[in-house]
PDB file of N, CA and C in Angstrom:
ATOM      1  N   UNK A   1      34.046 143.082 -34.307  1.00  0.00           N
ATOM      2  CA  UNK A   1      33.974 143.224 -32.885  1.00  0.00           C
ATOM      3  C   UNK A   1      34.623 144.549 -32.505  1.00  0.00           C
ATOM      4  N   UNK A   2      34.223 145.330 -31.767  1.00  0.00           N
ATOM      5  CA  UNK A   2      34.817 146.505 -31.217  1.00  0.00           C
ATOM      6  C   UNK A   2      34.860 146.448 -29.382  1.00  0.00           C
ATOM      7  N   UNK A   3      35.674 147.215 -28.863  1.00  0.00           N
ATOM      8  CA  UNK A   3      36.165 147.423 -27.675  1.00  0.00           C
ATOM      9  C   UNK A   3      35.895 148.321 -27.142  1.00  0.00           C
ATOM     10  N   UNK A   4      35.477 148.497 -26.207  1.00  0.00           N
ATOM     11  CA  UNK A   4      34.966 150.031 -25.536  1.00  0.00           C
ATOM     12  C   UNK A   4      35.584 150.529 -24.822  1.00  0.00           C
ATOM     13  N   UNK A   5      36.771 151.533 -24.970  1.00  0.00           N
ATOM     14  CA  UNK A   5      37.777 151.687 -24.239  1.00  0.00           C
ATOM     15  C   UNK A   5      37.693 152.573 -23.095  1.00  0.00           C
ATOM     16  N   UNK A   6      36.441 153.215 -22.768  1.00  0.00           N
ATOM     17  CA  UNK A   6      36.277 153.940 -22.454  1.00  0.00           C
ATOM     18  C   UNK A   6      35.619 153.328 -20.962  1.00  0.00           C
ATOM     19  N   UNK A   7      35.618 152.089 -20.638  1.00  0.00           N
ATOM     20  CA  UNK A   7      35.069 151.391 -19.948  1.00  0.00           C
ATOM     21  C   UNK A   7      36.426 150.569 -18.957  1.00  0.00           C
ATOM     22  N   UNK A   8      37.687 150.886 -19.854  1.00  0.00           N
ATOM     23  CA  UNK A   8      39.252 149.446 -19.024  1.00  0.00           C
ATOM     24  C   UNK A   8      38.930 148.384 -20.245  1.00  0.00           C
ATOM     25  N   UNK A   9      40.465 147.779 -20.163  1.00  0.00           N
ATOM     26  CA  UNK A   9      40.329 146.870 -21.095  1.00  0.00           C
ATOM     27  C   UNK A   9      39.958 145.416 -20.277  1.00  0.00           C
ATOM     28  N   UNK A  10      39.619 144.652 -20.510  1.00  0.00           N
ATOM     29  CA  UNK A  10      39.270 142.987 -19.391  1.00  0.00           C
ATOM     30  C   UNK A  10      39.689 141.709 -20.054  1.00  0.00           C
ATOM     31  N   UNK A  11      39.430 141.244 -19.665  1.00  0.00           N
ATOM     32  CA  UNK A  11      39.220 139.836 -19.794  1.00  0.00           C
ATOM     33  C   UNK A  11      40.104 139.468 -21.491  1.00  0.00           C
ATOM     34  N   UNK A  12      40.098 139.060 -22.198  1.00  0.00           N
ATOM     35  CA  UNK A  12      40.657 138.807 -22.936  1.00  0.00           C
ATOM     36  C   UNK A  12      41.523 140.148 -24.504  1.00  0.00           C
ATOM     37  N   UNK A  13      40.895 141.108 -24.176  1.00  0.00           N
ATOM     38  CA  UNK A  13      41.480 142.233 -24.682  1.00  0.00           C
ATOM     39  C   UNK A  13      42.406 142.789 -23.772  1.00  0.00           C
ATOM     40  N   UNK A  14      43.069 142.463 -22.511  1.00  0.00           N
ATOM     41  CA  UNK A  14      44.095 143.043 -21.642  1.00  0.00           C
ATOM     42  C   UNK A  14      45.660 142.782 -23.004  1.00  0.00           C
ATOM     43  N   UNK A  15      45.706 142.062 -23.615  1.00  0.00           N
ATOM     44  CA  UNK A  15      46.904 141.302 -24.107  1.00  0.00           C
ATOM     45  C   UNK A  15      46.928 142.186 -25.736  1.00  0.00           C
ATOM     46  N   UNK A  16      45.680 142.635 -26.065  1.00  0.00           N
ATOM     47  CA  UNK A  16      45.514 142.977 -27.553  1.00  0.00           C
ATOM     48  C   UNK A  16      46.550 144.386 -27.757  1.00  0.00           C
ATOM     49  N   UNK A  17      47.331 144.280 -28.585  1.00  0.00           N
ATOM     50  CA  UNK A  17      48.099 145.620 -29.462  1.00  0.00           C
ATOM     51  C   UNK A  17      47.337 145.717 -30.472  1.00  0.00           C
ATOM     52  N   UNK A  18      47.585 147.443 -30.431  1.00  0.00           N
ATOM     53  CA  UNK A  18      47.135 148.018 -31.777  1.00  0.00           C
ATOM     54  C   UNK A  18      48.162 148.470 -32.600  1.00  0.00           C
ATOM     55  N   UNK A  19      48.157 148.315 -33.509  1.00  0.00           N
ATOM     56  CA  UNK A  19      49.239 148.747 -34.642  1.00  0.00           C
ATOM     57  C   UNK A  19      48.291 149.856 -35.841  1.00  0.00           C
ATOM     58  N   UNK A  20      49.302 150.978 -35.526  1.00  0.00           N
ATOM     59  CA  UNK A  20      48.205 152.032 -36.631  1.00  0.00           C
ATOM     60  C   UNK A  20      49.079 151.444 -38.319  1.00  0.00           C
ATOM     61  N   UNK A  21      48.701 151.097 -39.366  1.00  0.00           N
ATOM     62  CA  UNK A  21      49.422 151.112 -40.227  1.00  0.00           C
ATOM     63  C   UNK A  21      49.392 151.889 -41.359  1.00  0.00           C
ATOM     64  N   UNK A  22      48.809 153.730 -40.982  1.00  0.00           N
ATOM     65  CA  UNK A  22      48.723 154.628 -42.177  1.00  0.00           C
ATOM     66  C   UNK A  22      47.512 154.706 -42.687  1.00  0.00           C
ATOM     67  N   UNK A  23      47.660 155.680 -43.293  1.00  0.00           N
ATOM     68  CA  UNK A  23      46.553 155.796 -44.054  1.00  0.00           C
ATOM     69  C   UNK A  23      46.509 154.813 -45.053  1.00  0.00           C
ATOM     70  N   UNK A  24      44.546 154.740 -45.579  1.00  0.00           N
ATOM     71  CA  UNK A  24      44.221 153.729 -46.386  1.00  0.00           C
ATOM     72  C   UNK A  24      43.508 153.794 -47.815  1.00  0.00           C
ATOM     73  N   UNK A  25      44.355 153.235 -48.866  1.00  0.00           N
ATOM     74  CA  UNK A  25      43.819 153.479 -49.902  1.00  0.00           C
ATOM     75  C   UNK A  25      42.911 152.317 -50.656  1.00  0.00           C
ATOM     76  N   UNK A  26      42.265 152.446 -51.365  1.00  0.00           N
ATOM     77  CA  UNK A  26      41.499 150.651 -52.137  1.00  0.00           C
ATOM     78  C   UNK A  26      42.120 151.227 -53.641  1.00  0.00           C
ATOM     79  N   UNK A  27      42.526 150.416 -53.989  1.00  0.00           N
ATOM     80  CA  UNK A  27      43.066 150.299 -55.502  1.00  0.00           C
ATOM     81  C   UNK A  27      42.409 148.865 -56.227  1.00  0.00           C
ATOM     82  N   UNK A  28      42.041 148.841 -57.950  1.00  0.00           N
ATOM     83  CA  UNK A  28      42.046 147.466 -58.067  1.00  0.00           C
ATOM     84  C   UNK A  28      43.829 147.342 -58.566  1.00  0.00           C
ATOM     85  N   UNK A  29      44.135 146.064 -58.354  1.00  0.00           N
ATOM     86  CA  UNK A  29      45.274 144.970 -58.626  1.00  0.00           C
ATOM     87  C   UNK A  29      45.519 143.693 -59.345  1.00  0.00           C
ATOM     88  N   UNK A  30      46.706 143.343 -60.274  1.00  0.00           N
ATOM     89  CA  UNK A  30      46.338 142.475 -60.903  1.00  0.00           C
ATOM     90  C   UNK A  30      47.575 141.166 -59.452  1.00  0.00           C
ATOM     91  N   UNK A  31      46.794 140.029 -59.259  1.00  0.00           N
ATOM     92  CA  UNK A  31      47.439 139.003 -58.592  1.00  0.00           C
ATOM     93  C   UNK A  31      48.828 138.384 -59.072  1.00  0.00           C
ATOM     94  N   UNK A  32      49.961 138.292 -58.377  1.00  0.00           N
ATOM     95  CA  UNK A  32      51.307 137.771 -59.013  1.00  0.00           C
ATOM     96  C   UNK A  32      51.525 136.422 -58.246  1.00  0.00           C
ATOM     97  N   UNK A  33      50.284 136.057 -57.380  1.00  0.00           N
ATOM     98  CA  UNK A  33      51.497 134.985 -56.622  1.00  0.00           C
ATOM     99  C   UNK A  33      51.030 133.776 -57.432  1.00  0.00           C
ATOM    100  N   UNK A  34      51.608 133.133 -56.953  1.00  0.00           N
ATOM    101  CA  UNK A  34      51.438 131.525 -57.889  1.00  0.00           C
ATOM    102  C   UNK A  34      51.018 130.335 -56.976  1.00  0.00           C
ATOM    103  N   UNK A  35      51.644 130.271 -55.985  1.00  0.00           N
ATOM    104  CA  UNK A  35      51.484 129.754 -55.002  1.00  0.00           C
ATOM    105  C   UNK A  35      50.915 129.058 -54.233  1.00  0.00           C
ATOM    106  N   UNK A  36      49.916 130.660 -53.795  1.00  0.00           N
ATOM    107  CA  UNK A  36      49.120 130.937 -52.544  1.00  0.00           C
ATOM    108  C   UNK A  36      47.287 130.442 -53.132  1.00  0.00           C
ATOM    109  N   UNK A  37      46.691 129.551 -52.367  1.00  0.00           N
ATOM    110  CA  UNK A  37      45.950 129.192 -52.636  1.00  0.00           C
ATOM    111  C   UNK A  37      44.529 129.428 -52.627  1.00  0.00           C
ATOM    112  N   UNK A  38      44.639 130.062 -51.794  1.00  0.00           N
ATOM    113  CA  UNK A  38      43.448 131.261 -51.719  1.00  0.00           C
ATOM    114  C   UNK A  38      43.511 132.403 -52.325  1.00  0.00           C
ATOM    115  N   UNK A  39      44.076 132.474 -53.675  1.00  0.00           N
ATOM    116  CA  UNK A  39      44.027 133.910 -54.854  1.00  0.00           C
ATOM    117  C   UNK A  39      44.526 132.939 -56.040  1.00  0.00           C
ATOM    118  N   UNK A  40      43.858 133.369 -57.050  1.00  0.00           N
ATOM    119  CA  UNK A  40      44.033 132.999 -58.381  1.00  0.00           C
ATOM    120  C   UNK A  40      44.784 134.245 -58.995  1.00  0.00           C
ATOM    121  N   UNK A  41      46.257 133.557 -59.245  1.00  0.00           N
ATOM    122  CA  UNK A  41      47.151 134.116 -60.315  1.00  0.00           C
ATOM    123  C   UNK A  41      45.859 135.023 -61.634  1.00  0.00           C
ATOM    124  N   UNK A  42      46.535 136.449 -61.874  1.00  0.00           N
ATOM    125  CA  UNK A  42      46.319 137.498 -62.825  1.00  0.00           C
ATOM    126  C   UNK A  42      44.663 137.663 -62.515  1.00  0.00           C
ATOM    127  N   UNK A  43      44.109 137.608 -61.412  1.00  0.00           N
ATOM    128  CA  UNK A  43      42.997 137.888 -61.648  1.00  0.00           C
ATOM    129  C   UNK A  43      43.081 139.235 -60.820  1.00  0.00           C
ATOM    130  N   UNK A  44      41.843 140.100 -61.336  1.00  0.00           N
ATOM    131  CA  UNK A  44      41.962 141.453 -60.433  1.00  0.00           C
ATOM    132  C   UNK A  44      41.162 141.183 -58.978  1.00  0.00           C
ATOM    133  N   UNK A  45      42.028 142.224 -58.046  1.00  0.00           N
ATOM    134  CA  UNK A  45      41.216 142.022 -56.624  1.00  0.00           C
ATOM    135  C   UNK A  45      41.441 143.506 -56.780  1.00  0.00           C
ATOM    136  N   UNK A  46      40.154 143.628 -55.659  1.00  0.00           N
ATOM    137  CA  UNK A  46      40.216 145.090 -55.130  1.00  0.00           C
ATOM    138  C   UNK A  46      41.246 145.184 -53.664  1.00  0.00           C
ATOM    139  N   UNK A  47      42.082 145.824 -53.661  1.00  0.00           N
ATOM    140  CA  UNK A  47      42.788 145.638 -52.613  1.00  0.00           C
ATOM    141  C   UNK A  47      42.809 146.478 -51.739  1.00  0.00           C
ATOM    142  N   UNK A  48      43.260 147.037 -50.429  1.00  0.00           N
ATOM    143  CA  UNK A  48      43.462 148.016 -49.441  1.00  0.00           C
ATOM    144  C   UNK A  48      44.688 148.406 -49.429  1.00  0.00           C
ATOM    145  N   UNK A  49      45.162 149.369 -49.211  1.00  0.00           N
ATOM    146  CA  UNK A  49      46.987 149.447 -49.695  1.00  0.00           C
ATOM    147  C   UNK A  49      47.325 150.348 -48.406  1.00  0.00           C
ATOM    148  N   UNK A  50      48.094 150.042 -47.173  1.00  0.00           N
ATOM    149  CA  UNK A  50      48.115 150.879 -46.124  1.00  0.00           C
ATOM    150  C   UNK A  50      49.636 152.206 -46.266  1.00  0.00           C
ATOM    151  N   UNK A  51      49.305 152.807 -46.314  1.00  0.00           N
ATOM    152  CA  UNK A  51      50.927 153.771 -46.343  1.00  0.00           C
ATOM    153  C   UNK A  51      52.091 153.284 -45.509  1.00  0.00           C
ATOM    154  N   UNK A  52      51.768 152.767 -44.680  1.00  0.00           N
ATOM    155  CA  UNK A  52      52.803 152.135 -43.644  1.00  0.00           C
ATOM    156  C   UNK A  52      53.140 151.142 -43.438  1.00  0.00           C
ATOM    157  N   UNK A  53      52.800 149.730 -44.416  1.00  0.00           N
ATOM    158  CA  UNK A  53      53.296 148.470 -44.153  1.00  0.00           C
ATOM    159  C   UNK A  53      53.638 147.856 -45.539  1.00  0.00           C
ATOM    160  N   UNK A  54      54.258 147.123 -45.852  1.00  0.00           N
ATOM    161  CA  UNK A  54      53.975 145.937 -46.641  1.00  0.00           C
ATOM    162  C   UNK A  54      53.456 145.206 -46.897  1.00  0.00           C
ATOM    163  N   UNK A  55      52.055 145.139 -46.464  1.00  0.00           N
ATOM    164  CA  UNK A  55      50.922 144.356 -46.601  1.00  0.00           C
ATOM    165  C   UNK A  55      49.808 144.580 -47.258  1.00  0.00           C
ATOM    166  N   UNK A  56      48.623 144.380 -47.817  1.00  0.00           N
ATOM    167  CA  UNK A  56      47.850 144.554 -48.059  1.00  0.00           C
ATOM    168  C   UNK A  56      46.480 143.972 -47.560  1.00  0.00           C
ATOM    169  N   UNK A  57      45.285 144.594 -47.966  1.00  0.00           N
ATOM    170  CA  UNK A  57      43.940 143.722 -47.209  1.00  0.00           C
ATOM    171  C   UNK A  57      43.111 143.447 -48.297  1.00  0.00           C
ATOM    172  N   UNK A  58      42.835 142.374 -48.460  1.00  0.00           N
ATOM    173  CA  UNK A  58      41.527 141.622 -49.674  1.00  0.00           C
ATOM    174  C   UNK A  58      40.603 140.697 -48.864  1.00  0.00           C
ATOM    175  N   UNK A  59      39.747 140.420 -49.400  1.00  0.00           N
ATOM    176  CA  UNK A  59      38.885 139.251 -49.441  1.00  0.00           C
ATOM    177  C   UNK A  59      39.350 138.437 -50.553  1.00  0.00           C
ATOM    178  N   UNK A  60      39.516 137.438 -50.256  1.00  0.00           N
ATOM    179  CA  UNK A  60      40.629 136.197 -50.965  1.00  0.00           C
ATOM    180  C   UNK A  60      39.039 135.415 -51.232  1.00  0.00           C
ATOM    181  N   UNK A  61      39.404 134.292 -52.007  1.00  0.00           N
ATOM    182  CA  UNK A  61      38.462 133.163 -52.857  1.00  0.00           C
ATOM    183  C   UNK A  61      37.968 132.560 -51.773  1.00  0.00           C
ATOM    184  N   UNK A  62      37.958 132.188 -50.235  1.00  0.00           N
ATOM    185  CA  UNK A  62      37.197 131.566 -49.463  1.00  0.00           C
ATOM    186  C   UNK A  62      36.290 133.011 -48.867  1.00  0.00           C
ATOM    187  N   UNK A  63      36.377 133.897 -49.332  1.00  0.00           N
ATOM    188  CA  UNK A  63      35.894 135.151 -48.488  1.00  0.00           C
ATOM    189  C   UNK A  63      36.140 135.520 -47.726  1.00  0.00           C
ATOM    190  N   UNK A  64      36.853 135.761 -46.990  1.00  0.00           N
ATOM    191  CA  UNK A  64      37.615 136.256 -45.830  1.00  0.00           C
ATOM    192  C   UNK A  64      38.654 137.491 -46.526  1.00  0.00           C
ATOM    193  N   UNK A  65      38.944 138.254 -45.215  1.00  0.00           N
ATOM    194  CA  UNK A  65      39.405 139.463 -45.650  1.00  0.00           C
ATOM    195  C   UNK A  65      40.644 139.070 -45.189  1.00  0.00           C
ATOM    196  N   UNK A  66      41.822 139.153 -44.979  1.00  0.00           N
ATOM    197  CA  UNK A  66      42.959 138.531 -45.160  1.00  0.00           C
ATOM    198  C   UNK A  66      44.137 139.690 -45.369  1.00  0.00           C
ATOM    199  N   UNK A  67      45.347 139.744 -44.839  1.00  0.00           N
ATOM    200  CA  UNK A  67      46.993 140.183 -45.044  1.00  0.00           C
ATOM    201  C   UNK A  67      47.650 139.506 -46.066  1.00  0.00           C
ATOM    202  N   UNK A  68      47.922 140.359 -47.242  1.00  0.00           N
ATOM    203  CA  UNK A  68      49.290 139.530 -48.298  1.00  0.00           C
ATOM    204  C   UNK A  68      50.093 140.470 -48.332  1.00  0.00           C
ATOM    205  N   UNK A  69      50.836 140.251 -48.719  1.00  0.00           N
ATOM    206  CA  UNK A  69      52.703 141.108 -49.016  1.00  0.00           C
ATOM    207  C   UNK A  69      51.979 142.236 -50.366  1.00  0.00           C
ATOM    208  N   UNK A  70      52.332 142.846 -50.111  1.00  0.00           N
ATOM    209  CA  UNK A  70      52.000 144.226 -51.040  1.00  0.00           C
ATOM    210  C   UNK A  70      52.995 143.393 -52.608  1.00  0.00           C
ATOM    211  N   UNK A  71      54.279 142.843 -52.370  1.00  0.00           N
ATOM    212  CA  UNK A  71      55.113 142.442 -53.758  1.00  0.00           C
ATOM    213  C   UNK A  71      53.986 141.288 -54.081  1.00  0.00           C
ATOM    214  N   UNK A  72      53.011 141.190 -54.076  1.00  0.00           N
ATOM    215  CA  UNK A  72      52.191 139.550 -54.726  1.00  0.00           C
ATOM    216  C   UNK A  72      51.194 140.171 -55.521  1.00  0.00           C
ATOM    217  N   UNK A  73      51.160 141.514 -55.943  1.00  0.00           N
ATOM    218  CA  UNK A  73      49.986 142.196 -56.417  1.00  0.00           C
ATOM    219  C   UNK A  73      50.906 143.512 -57.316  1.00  0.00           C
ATOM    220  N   UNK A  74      49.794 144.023 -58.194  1.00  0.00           N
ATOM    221  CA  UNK A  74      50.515 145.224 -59.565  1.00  0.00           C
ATOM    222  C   UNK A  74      49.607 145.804 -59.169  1.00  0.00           C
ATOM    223  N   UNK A  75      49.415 146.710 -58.677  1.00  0.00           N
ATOM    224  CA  UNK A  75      48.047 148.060 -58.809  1.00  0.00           C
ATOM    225  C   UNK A  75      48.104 148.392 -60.913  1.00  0.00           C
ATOM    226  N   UNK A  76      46.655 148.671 -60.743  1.00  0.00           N
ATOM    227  CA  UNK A  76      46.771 149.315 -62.412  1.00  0.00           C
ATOM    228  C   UNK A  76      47.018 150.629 -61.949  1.00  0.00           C
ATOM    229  N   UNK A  77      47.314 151.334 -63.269  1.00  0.00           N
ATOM    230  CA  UNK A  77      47.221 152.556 -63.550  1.00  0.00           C
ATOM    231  C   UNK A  77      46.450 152.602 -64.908  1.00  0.00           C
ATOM    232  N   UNK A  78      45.055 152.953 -64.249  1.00  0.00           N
ATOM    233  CA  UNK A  78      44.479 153.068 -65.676  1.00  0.00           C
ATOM    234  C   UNK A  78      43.457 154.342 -65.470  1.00  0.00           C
ATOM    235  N   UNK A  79      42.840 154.492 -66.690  1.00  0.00           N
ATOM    236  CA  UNK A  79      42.078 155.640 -66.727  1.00  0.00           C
ATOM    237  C   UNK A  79      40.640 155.630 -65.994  1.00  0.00           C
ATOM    238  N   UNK A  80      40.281 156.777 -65.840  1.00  0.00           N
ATOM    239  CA  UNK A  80      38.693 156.861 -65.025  1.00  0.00           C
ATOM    240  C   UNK A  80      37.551 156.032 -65.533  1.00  0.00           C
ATOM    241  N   UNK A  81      37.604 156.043 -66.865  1.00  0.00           N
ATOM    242  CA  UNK A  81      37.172 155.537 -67.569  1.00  0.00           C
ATOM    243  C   UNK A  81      36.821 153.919 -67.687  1.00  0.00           C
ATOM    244  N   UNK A  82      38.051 153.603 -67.674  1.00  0.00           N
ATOM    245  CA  UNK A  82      38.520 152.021 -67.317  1.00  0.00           C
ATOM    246  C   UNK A  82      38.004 151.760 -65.572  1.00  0.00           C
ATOM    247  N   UNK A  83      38.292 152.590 -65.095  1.00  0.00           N
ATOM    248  CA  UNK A  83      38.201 152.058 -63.576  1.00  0.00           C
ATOM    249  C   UNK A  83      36.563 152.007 -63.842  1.00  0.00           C
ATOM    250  N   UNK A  84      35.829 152.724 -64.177  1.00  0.00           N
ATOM    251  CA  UNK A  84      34.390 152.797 -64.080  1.00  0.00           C
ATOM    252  C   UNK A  84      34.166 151.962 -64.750  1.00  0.00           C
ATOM    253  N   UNK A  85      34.245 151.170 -65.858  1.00  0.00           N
ATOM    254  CA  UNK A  85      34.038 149.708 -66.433  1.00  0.00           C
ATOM    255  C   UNK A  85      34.046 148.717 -65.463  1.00  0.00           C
ATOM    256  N   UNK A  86      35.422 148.545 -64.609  1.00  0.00           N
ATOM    257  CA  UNK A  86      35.441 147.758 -63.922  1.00  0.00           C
ATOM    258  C   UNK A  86      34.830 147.992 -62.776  1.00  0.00           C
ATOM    259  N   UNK A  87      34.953 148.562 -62.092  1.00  0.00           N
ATOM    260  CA  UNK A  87      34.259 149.017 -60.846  1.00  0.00           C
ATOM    261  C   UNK A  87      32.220 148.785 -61.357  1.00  0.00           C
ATOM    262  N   UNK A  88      32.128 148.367 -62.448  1.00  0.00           N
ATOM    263  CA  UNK A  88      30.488 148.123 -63.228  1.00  0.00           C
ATOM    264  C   UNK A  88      30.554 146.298 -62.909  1.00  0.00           C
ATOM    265  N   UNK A  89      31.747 145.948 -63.784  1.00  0.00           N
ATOM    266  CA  UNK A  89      31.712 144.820 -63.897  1.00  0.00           C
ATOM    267  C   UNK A  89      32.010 143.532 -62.621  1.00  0.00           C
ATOM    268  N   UNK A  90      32.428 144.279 -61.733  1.00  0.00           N
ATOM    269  CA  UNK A  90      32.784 143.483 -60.669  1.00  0.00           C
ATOM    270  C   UNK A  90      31.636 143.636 -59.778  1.00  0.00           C
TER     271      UNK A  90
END
């Protein structure tokens, strides 16, 4: 959904904040939480990694794109090489 700001804000967007949270990177990640039930422990996600928060953005196992704590995830560091395998296989 987008807002047309250029028009006043109305009716139910009068109340909405924006929060800038940095620039945005996609990394893949290996999963740490145990927990959380919508992500399966050690599997890789592609994640969003913002410069400015502690959070991160995925599409989790029901599909939805979703906020987790940046500490519940390992970014790899791997080679071009490797990323292009995976980036095939997913």
């Amino acid at each position: 959904m987008s807002v047309d700001f250029g028009k006043g804000i109305r009716g139910k967007h009068v109340a909405m904040n924006l929060t800038v949270m940095g620039s945005v990177d996609t990394v893949w990640a290996v999963c740490l939480a145990k927990d959380e039930k919508n992500l399966i422990p050690f599997k890789l996600y592609r994640i969003e990694v913002f410069s400015k928060s502690e959070q991160i953005r995925l599409k989790n196992e029901k599909g939805e794109m979703a906020n987790y704590p940046k500490s519940w995830f390992a970014p790899l560091d791997v080679s071009k090489k490797t990323l292009g395998i995976i980036e095939k296989a997913a």
